[in-house]
C-alpha atoms as a PDB file:
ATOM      1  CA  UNK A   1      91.225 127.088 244.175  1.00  0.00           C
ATOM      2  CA  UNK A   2      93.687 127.948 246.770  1.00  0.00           C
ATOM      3  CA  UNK A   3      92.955 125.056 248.549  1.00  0.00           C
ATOM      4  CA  UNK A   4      93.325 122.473 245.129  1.00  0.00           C
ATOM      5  CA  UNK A   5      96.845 124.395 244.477  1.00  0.00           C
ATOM      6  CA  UNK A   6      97.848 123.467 248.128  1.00  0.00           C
ATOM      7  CA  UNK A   7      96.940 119.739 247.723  1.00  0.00           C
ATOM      8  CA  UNK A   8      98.617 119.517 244.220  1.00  0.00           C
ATOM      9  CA  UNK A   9     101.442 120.921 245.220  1.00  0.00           C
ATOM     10  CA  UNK A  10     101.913 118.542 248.460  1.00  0.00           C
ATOM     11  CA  UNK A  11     101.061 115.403 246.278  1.00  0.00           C
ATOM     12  CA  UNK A  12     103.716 116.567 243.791  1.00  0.00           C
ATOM     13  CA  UNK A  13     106.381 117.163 246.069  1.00  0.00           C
ATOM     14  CA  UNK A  14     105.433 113.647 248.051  1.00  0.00           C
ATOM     15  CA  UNK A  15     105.472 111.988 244.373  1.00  0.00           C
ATOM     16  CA  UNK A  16     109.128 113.335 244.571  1.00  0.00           C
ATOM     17  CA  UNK A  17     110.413 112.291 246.937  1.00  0.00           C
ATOM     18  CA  UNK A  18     109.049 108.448 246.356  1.00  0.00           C
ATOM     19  CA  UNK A  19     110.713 108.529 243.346  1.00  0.00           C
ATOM     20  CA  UNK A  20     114.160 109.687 244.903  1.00  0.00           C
ATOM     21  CA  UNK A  21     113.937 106.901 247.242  1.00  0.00           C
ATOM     22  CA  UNK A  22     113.370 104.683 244.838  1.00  0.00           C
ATOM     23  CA  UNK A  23     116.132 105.947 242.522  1.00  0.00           C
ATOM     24  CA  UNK A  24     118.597 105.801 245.851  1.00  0.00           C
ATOM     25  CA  UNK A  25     118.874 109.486 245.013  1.00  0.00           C
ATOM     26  CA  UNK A  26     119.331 111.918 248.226  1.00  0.00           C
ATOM     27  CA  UNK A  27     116.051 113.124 249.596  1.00  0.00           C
ATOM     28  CA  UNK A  28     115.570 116.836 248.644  1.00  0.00           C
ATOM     29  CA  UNK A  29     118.098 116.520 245.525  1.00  0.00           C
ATOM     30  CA  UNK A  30     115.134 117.155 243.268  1.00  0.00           C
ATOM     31  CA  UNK A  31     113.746 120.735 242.803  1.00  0.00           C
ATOM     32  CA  UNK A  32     110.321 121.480 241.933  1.00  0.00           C
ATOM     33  CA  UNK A  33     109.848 124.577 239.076  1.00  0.00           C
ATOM     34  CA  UNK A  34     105.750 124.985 239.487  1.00  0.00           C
ATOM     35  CA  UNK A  35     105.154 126.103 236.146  1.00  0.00           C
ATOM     36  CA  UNK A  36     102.684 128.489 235.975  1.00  0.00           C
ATOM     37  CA  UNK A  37     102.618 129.641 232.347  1.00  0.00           C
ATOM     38  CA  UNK A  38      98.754 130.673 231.227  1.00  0.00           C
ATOM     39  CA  UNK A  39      97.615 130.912 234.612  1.00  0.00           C
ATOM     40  CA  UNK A  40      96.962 133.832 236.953  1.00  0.00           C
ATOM     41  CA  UNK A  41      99.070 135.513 239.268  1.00  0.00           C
ATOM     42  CA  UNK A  42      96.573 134.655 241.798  1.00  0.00           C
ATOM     43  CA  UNK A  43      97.184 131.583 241.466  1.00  0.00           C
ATOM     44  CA  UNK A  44     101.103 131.833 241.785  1.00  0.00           C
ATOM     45  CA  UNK A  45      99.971 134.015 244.899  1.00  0.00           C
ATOM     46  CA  UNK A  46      98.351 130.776 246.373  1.00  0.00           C
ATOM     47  CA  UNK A  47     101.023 128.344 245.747  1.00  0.00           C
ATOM     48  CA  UNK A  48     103.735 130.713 247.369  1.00  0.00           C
ATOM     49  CA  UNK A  49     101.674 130.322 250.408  1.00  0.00           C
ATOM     50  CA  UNK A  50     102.366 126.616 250.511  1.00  0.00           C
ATOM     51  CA  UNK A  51     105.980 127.716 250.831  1.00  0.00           C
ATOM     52  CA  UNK A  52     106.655 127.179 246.739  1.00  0.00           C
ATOM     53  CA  UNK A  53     109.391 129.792 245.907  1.00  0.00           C
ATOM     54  CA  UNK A  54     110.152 128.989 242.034  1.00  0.00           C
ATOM     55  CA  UNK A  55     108.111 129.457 239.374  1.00  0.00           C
ATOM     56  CA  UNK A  56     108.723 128.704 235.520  1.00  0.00           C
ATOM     57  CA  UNK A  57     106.990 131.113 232.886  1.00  0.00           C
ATOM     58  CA  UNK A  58     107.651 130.148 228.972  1.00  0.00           C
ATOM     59  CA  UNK A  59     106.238 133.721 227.347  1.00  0.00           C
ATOM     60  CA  UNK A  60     108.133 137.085 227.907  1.00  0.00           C
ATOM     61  CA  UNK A  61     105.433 139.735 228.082  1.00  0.00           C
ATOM     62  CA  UNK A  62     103.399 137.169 230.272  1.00  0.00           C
ATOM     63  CA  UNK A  63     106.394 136.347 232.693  1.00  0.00           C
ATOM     64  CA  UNK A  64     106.843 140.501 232.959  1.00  0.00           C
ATOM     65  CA  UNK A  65     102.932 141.436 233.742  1.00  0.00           C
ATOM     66  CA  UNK A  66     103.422 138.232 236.593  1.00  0.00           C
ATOM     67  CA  UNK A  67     106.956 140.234 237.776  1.00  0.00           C
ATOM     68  CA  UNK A  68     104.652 143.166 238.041  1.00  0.00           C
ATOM     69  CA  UNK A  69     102.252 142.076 240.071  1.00  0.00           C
ATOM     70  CA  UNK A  70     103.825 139.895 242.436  1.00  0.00           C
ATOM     71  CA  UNK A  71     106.585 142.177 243.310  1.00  0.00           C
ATOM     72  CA  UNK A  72     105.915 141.861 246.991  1.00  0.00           C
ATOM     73  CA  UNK A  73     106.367 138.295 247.041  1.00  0.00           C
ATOM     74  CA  UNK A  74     110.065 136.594 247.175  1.00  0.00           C
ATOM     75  CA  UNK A  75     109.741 134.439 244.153  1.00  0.00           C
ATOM     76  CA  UNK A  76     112.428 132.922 242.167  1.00  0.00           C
ATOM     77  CA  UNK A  77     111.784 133.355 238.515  1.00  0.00           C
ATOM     78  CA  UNK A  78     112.732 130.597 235.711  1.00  0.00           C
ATOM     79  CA  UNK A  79     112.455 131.444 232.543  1.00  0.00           C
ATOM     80  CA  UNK A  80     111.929 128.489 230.661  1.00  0.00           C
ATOM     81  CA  UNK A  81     110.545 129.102 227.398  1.00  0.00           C
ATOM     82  CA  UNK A  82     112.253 130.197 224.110  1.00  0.00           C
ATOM     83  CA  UNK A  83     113.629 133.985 223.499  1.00  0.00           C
ATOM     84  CA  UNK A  84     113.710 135.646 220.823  1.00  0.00           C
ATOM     85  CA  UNK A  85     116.877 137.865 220.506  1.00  0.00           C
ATOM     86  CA  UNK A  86     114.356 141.190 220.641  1.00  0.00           C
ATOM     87  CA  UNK A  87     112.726 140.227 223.688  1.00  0.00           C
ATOM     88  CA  UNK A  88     116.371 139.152 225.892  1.00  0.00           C
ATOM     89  CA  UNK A  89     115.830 142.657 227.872  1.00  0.00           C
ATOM     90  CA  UNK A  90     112.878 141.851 230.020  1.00  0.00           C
ATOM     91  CA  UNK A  91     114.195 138.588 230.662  1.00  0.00           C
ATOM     92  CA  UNK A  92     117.778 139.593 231.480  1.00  0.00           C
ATOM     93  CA  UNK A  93     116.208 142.145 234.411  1.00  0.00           C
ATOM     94  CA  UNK A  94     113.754 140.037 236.123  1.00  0.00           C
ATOM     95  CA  UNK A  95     114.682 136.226 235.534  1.00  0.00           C
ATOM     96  CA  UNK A  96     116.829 134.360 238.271  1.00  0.00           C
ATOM     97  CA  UNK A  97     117.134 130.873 235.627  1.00  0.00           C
ATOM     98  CA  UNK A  98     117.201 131.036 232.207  1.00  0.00           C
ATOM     99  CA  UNK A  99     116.628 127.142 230.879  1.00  0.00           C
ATOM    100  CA  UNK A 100     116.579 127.982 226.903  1.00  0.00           C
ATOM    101  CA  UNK A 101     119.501 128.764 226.370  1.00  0.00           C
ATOM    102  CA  UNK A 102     120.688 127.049 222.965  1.00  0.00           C
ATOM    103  CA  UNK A 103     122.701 129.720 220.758  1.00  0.00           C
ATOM    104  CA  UNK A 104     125.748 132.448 221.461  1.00  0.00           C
ATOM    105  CA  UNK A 105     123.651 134.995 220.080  1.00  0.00           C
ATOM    106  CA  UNK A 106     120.824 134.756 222.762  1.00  0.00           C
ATOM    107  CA  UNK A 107     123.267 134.469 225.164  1.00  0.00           C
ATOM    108  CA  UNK A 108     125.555 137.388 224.748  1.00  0.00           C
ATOM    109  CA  UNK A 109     122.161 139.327 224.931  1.00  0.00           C
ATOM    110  CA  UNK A 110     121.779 137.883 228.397  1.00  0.00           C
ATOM    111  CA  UNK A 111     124.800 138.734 229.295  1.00  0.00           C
ATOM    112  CA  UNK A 112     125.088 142.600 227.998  1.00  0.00           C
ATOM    113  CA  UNK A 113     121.189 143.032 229.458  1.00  0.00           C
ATOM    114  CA  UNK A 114     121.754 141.662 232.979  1.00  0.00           C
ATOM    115  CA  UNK A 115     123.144 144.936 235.378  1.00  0.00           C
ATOM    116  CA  UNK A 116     126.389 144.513 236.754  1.00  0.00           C
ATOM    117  CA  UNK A 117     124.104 145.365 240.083  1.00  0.00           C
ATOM    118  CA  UNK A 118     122.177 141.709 239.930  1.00  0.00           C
ATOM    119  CA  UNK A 119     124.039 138.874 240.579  1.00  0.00           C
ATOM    120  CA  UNK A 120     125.270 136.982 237.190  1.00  0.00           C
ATOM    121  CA  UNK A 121     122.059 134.914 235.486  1.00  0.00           C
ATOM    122  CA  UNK A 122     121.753 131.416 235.766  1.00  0.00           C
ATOM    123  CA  UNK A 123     121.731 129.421 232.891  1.00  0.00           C
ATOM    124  CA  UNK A 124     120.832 126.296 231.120  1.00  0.00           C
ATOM    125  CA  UNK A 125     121.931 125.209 227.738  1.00  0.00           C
ATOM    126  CA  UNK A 126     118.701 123.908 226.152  1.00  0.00           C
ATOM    127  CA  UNK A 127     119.509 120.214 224.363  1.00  0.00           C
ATOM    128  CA  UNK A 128     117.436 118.872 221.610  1.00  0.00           C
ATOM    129  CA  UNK A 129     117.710 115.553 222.439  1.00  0.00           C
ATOM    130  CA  UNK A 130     114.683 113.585 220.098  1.00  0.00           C
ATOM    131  CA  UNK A 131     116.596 115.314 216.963  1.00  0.00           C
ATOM    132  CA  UNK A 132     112.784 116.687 216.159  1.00  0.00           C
ATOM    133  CA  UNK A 133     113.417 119.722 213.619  1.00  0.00           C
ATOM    134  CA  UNK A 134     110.279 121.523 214.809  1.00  0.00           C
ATOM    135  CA  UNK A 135     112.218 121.474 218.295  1.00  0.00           C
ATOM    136  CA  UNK A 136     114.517 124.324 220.184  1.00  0.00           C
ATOM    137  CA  UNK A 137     117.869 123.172 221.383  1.00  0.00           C
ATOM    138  CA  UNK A 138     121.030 122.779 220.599  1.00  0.00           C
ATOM    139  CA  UNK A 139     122.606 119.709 218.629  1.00  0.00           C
ATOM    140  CA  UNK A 140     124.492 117.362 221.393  1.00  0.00           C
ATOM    141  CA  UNK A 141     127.434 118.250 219.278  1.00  0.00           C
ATOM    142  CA  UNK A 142     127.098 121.773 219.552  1.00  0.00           C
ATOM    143  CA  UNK A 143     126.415 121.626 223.125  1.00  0.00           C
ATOM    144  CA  UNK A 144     130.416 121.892 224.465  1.00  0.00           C
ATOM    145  CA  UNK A 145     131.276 124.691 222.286  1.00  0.00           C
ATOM    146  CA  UNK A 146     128.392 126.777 223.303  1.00  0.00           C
ATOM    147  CA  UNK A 147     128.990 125.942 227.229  1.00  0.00           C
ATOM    148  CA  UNK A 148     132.741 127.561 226.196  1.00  0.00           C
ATOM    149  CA  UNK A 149     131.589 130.363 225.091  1.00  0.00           C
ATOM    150  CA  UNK A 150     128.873 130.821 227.885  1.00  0.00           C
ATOM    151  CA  UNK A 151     131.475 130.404 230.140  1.00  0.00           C
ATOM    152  CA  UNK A 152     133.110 133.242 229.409  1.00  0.00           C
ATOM    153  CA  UNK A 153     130.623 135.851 230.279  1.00  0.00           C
ATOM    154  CA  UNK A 154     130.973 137.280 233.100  1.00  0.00           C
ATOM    155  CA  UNK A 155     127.092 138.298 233.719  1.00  0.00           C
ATOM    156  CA  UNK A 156     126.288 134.437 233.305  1.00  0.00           C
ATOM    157  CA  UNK A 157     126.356 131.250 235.366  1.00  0.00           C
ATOM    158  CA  UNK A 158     126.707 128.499 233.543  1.00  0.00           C
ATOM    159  CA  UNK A 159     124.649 126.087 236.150  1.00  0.00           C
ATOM    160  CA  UNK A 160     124.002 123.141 233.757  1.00  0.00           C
ATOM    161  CA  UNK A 161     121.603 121.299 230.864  1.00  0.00           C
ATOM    162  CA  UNK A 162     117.513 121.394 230.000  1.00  0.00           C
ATOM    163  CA  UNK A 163     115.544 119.092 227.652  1.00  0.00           C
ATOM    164  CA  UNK A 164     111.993 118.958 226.047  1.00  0.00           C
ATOM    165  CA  UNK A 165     111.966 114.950 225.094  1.00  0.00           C
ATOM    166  CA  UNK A 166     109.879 114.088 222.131  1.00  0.00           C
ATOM    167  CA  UNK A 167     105.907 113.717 223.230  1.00  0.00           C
ATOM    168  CA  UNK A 168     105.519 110.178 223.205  1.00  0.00           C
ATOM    169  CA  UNK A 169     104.107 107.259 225.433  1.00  0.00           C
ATOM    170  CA  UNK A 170     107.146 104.709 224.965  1.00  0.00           C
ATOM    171  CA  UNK A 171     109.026 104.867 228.228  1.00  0.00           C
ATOM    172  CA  UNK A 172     111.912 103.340 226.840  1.00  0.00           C
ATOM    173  CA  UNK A 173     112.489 106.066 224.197  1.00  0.00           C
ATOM    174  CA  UNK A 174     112.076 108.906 226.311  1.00  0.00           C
ATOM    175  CA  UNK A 175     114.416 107.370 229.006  1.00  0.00           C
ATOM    176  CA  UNK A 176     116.738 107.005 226.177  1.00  0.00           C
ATOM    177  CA  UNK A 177     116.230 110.714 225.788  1.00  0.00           C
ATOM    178  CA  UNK A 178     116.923 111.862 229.510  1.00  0.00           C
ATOM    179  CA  UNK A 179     120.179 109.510 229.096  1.00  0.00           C
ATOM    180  CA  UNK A 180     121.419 111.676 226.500  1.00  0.00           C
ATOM    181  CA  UNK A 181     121.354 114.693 228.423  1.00  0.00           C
ATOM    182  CA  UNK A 182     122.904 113.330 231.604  1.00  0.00           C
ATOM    183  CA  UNK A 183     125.902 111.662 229.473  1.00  0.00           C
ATOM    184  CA  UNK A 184     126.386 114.993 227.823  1.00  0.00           C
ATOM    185  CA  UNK A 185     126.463 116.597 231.712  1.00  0.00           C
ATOM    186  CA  UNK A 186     128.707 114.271 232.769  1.00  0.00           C
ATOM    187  CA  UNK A 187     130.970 114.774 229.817  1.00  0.00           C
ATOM    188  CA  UNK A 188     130.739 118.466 230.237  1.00  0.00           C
ATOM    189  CA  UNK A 189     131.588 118.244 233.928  1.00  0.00           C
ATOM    190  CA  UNK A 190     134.414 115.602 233.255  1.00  0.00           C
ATOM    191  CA  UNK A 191     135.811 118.303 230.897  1.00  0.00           C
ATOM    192  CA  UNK A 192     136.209 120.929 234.165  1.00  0.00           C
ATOM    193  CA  UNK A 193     132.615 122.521 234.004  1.00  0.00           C
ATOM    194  CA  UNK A 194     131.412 123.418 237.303  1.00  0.00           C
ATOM    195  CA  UNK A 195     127.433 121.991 236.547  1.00  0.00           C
ATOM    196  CA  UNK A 196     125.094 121.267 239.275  1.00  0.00           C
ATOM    197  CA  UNK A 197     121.548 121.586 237.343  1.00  0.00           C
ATOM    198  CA  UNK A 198     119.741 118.689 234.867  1.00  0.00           C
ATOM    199  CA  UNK A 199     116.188 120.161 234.341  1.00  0.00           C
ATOM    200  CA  UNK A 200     114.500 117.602 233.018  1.00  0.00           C
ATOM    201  CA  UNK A 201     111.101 116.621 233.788  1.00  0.00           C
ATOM    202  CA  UNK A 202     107.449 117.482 233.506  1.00  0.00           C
ATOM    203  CA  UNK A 203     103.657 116.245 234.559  1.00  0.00           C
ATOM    204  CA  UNK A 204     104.211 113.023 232.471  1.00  0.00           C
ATOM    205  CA  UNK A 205     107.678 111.878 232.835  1.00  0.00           C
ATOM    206  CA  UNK A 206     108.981 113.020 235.879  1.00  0.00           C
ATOM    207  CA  UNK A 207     109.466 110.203 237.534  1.00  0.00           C
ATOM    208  CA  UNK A 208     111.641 108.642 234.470  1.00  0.00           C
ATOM    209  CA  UNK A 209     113.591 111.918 234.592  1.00  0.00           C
ATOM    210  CA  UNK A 210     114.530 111.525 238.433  1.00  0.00           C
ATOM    211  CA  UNK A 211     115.576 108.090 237.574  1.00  0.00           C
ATOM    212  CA  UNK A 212     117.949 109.612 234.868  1.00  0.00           C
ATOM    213  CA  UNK A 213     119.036 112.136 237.390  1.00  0.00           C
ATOM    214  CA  UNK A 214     117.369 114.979 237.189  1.00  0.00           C
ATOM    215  CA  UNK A 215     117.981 117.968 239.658  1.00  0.00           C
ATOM    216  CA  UNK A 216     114.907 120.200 238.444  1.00  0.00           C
ATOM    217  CA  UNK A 217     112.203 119.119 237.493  1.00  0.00           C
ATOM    218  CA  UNK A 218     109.097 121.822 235.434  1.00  0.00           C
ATOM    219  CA  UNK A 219     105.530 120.699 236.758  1.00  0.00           C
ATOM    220  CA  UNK A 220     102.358 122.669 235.494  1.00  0.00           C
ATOM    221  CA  UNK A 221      99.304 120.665 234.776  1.00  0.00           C
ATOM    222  CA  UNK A 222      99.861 118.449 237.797  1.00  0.00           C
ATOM    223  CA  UNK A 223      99.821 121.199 240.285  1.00  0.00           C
ATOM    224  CA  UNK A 224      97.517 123.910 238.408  1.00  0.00           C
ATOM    225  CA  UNK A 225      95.257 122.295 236.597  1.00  0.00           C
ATOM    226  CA  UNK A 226      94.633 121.691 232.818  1.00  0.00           C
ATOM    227  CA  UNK A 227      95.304 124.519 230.849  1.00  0.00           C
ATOM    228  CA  UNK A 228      93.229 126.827 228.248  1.00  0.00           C
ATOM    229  CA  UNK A 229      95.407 128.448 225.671  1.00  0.00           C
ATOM    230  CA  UNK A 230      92.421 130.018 224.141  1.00  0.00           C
END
Protein backbone atom coordinates (compact mmCIF):
# COMPACT_ATOMS: atom_id res chain seq x y z
CA UNK A 1 0.00 0.00 0.00
CA UNK A 2 2.85 2.19 0.79
CA UNK A 3 4.12 1.85 -2.42
CA UNK A 4 0.38 2.75 -4.35
CA UNK A 5 0.25 5.95 -1.85
CA UNK A 6 3.78 6.94 -3.19
CA UNK A 7 2.76 6.64 -6.89
CA UNK A 8 -0.62 8.47 -6.31
CA UNK A 9 0.76 11.00 -4.68
CA UNK A 10 3.62 11.71 -7.44
CA UNK A 11 0.94 11.44 -10.29
CA UNK A 12 -1.16 13.98 -8.36
CA UNK A 13 1.35 16.43 -7.75
CA UNK A 14 2.71 15.96 -11.64
CA UNK A 15 -1.17 16.41 -12.67
CA UNK A 16 -0.53 19.80 -10.84
CA UNK A 17 1.73 21.13 -12.05
CA UNK A 18 0.48 20.41 -15.91
CA UNK A 19 -2.36 22.16 -15.11
CA UNK A 20 -0.43 25.32 -13.71
CA UNK A 21 1.44 25.44 -16.84
CA UNK A 22 -1.30 25.32 -18.71
CA UNK A 23 -3.22 27.95 -16.69
CA UNK A 24 0.20 30.27 -17.00
CA UNK A 25 -0.05 30.00 -13.23
CA UNK A 26 3.52 29.94 -11.30
CA UNK A 27 4.84 26.46 -10.83
CA UNK A 28 4.43 25.44 -7.12
CA UNK A 29 1.47 28.11 -6.56
CA UNK A 30 -0.85 25.18 -6.02
CA UNK A 31 -0.86 23.27 -2.66
CA UNK A 32 -1.83 19.81 -2.30
CA UNK A 33 -4.21 18.98 1.11
CA UNK A 34 -4.01 14.85 0.84
CA UNK A 35 -7.17 14.23 2.37
CA UNK A 36 -7.14 11.42 4.37
CA UNK A 37 -10.55 11.33 6.06
CA UNK A 38 -11.74 7.40 6.67
CA UNK A 39 -8.44 6.10 6.20
CA UNK A 40 -5.74 4.90 8.58
CA UNK A 41 -3.06 6.63 10.16
CA UNK A 42 -0.86 4.19 8.55
CA UNK A 43 -1.61 5.29 5.70
CA UNK A 44 -1.00 9.11 6.47
CA UNK A 45 2.32 7.52 7.94
CA UNK A 46 3.18 6.37 4.30
CA UNK A 47 2.37 9.41 2.42
CA UNK A 48 4.50 11.65 4.88
CA UNK A 49 7.31 9.56 3.71
CA UNK A 50 6.90 10.81 0.18
CA UNK A 51 7.61 14.19 1.73
CA UNK A 52 3.54 15.11 1.96
CA UNK A 53 3.29 17.44 5.05
CA UNK A 54 -0.60 18.47 4.99
CA UNK A 55 -3.29 16.49 5.57
CA UNK A 56 -7.17 17.37 5.54
CA UNK A 57 -9.51 15.39 8.05
CA UNK A 58 -13.48 16.35 7.83
CA UNK A 59 -14.63 14.47 11.37
CA UNK A 60 -13.45 15.79 14.84
CA UNK A 61 -13.05 12.70 17.00
CA UNK A 62 -11.41 11.01 13.85
CA UNK A 63 -8.95 13.99 13.11
CA UNK A 64 -8.03 13.78 17.18
CA UNK A 65 -7.37 9.74 17.40
CA UNK A 66 -5.01 10.61 13.89
CA UNK A 67 -3.31 13.73 16.17
CA UNK A 68 -2.76 10.99 18.65
CA UNK A 69 -1.07 8.71 16.91
CA UNK A 70 1.03 10.51 14.64
CA UNK A 71 2.42 12.84 17.14
CA UNK A 72 5.96 12.08 16.14
CA UNK A 73 5.50 13.08 12.72
CA UNK A 74 5.61 16.99 11.58
CA UNK A 75 2.28 17.13 9.91
CA UNK A 76 0.27 20.10 9.15
CA UNK A 77 -3.31 19.54 10.06
CA UNK A 78 -6.43 21.02 7.95
CA UNK A 79 -9.45 20.75 9.24
CA UNK A 80 -11.78 20.76 6.58
CA UNK A 81 -15.00 19.44 7.49
CA UNK A 82 -17.97 21.08 9.33
CA UNK A 83 -17.91 21.88 13.33
CA UNK A 84 -20.29 21.80 15.39
CA UNK A 85 -20.07 24.60 18.08
CA UNK A 86 -19.59 21.59 20.93
CA UNK A 87 -16.84 20.00 19.26
CA UNK A 88 -14.59 23.68 18.40
CA UNK A 89 -12.14 22.52 21.43
CA UNK A 90 -10.34 19.64 19.86
CA UNK A 91 -10.11 21.42 16.77
CA UNK A 92 -8.92 24.77 18.15
CA UNK A 93 -5.75 22.70 19.94
CA UNK A 94 -4.53 20.54 17.25
CA UNK A 95 -5.63 22.08 13.76
CA UNK A 96 -3.07 24.38 11.82
CA UNK A 97 -6.19 25.33 8.88
CA UNK A 98 -9.53 25.51 9.60
CA UNK A 99 -11.47 25.60 5.92
CA UNK A 100 -15.27 25.58 7.37
CA UNK A 101 -15.49 28.37 8.65
CA UNK A 102 -19.03 29.95 7.69
CA UNK A 103 -20.67 31.61 10.95
CA UNK A 104 -19.37 34.16 13.95
CA UNK A 105 -20.48 31.75 16.34
CA UNK A 106 -18.06 28.89 15.26
CA UNK A 107 -15.57 31.24 14.96
CA UNK A 108 -15.39 33.06 18.22
CA UNK A 109 -15.14 29.40 19.58
CA UNK A 110 -11.96 29.11 17.56
CA UNK A 111 -10.75 31.92 18.70
CA UNK A 112 -11.43 31.66 22.72
CA UNK A 113 -10.18 27.68 22.33
CA UNK A 114 -6.87 28.31 20.52
CA UNK A 115 -3.92 29.08 23.54
CA UNK A 116 -2.42 32.29 23.38
CA UNK A 117 0.84 29.76 23.35
CA UNK A 118 0.02 28.44 19.52
CA UNK A 119 0.35 30.69 16.92
CA UNK A 120 -3.20 32.34 15.80
CA UNK A 121 -5.40 29.56 13.58
CA UNK A 122 -5.67 29.80 10.07
CA UNK A 123 -8.81 30.20 8.58
CA UNK A 124 -11.09 29.87 5.68
CA UNK A 125 -14.52 31.27 5.32
CA UNK A 126 -16.49 28.34 3.82
CA UNK A 127 -18.76 29.79 0.62
CA UNK A 128 -21.81 28.07 -0.56
CA UNK A 129 -21.48 28.82 -3.89
CA UNK A 130 -24.28 26.24 -5.88
CA UNK A 131 -26.99 27.98 -3.41
CA UNK A 132 -27.82 24.04 -2.51
CA UNK A 133 -29.82 24.29 0.95
CA UNK A 134 -28.58 20.87 2.06
CA UNK A 135 -25.02 22.65 1.74
CA UNK A 136 -22.58 24.39 4.56
CA UNK A 137 -21.36 27.83 3.74
CA UNK A 138 -21.99 31.05 3.95
CA UNK A 139 -24.29 33.16 1.50
CA UNK A 140 -21.80 35.27 -0.95
CA UNK A 141 -23.56 38.12 0.68
CA UNK A 142 -22.78 37.23 4.03
CA UNK A 143 -19.32 36.44 3.22
CA UNK A 144 -17.70 40.29 3.85
CA UNK A 145 -19.37 40.79 7.06
CA UNK A 146 -18.24 37.58 8.51
CA UNK A 147 -14.45 38.14 7.16
CA UNK A 148 -14.99 41.63 9.46
CA UNK A 149 -15.73 40.10 12.20
CA UNK A 150 -13.08 37.24 11.80
CA UNK A 151 -10.75 39.78 11.42
CA UNK A 152 -10.94 40.98 14.54
CA UNK A 153 -9.84 38.08 16.58
CA UNK A 154 -6.82 38.09 17.58
CA UNK A 155 -6.31 34.07 17.90
CA UNK A 156 -7.35 33.90 14.08
CA UNK A 157 -5.80 34.38 10.65
CA UNK A 158 -7.99 35.23 8.31
CA UNK A 159 -5.91 33.47 5.24
CA UNK A 160 -8.76 33.39 2.65
CA UNK A 161 -12.05 31.42 0.96
CA UNK A 162 -13.15 27.41 0.58
CA UNK A 163 -15.94 25.92 -1.58
CA UNK A 164 -17.77 22.50 -1.98
CA UNK A 165 -19.32 23.14 -5.75
CA UNK A 166 -22.51 21.33 -6.43
CA UNK A 167 -21.73 17.43 -7.55
CA UNK A 168 -22.32 17.60 -11.06
CA UNK A 169 -20.65 16.57 -14.47
CA UNK A 170 -21.30 19.98 -16.44
CA UNK A 171 -17.94 21.68 -16.52
CA UNK A 172 -19.35 24.82 -17.37
CA UNK A 173 -21.51 25.08 -14.20
CA UNK A 174 -19.02 24.14 -11.82
CA UNK A 175 -16.45 26.58 -13.41
CA UNK A 176 -19.14 29.04 -12.97
CA UNK A 177 -19.00 27.98 -9.36
CA UNK A 178 -15.11 28.33 -8.73
CA UNK A 179 -15.66 31.93 -10.48
CA UNK A 180 -17.82 32.92 -7.77
CA UNK A 181 -15.47 32.31 -5.14
CA UNK A 182 -12.44 33.92 -6.75
CA UNK A 183 -14.60 37.23 -7.60
CA UNK A 184 -15.69 37.25 -4.01
CA UNK A 185 -11.61 36.92 -3.05
CA UNK A 186 -10.77 39.45 -5.16
CA UNK A 187 -13.46 41.73 -3.86
CA UNK A 188 -12.50 40.91 -0.36
CA UNK A 189 -8.84 41.63 -1.04
CA UNK A 190 -9.72 44.86 -3.09
CA UNK A 191 -11.55 45.91 0.12
CA UNK A 192 -7.90 45.76 2.23
CA UNK A 193 -8.05 41.97 3.27
CA UNK A 194 -4.74 40.51 3.45
CA UNK A 195 -5.96 36.84 1.59
CA UNK A 196 -3.53 34.53 0.10
CA UNK A 197 -5.62 31.06 0.20
CA UNK A 198 -8.61 29.83 -2.51
CA UNK A 199 -9.14 26.12 -1.51
CA UNK A 200 -10.94 24.90 -4.05
CA UNK A 201 -10.55 21.67 -5.63
CA UNK A 202 -10.93 17.94 -5.28
CA UNK A 203 -10.32 14.35 -7.22
CA UNK A 204 -12.83 15.49 -9.95
CA UNK A 205 -12.42 19.07 -10.61
CA UNK A 206 -9.16 20.06 -9.79
CA UNK A 207 -7.93 20.91 -12.73
CA UNK A 208 -11.04 23.42 -13.45
CA UNK A 209 -10.30 24.83 -9.98
CA UNK A 210 -6.51 25.66 -10.84
CA UNK A 211 -7.81 27.26 -13.90
CA UNK A 212 -10.10 29.48 -11.63
CA UNK A 213 -7.16 30.05 -9.41
CA UNK A 214 -7.04 27.98 -6.85
CA UNK A 215 -4.11 28.01 -4.23
CA UNK A 216 -5.17 24.68 -2.31
CA UNK A 217 -6.44 22.22 -3.62
CA UNK A 218 -8.27 18.82 -1.11
CA UNK A 219 -7.36 15.42 -2.94
CA UNK A 220 -8.51 12.03 -1.29
CA UNK A 221 -9.72 9.36 -3.58
CA UNK A 222 -7.04 10.13 -6.14
CA UNK A 223 -4.17 9.56 -3.86
CA UNK A 224 -5.76 6.94 -1.25
CA UNK A 225 -7.94 5.04 -2.88
CA UNK A 226 -11.80 4.67 -2.96
CA UNK A 227 -13.27 4.97 0.22
CA UNK A 228 -15.62 2.67 2.58
CA UNK A 229 -17.78 4.67 4.89
CA UNK A 230 -19.24 1.54 6.23
Amino acid sequence: MSNQIATALQAVEQRIRAVELQAGRTAGSVKLIAVSKTFPAADIRSASLTGQRAFGENYVQEFADKVEQLRDLPLEWHFIGPIQSNKTRIVALHAAWVHTVDRSKIADRLNAQRPESLAPLNVCIQVNVSGEQSKSGCAPLEVEPLAAHIAQLPQLRLRGLMCIPEPTSNQEQLAGQFSLLTQLYDSLQSAGYALDTLSMGMSADMDLAIQAGATMVRIGSAIFGARNYQ
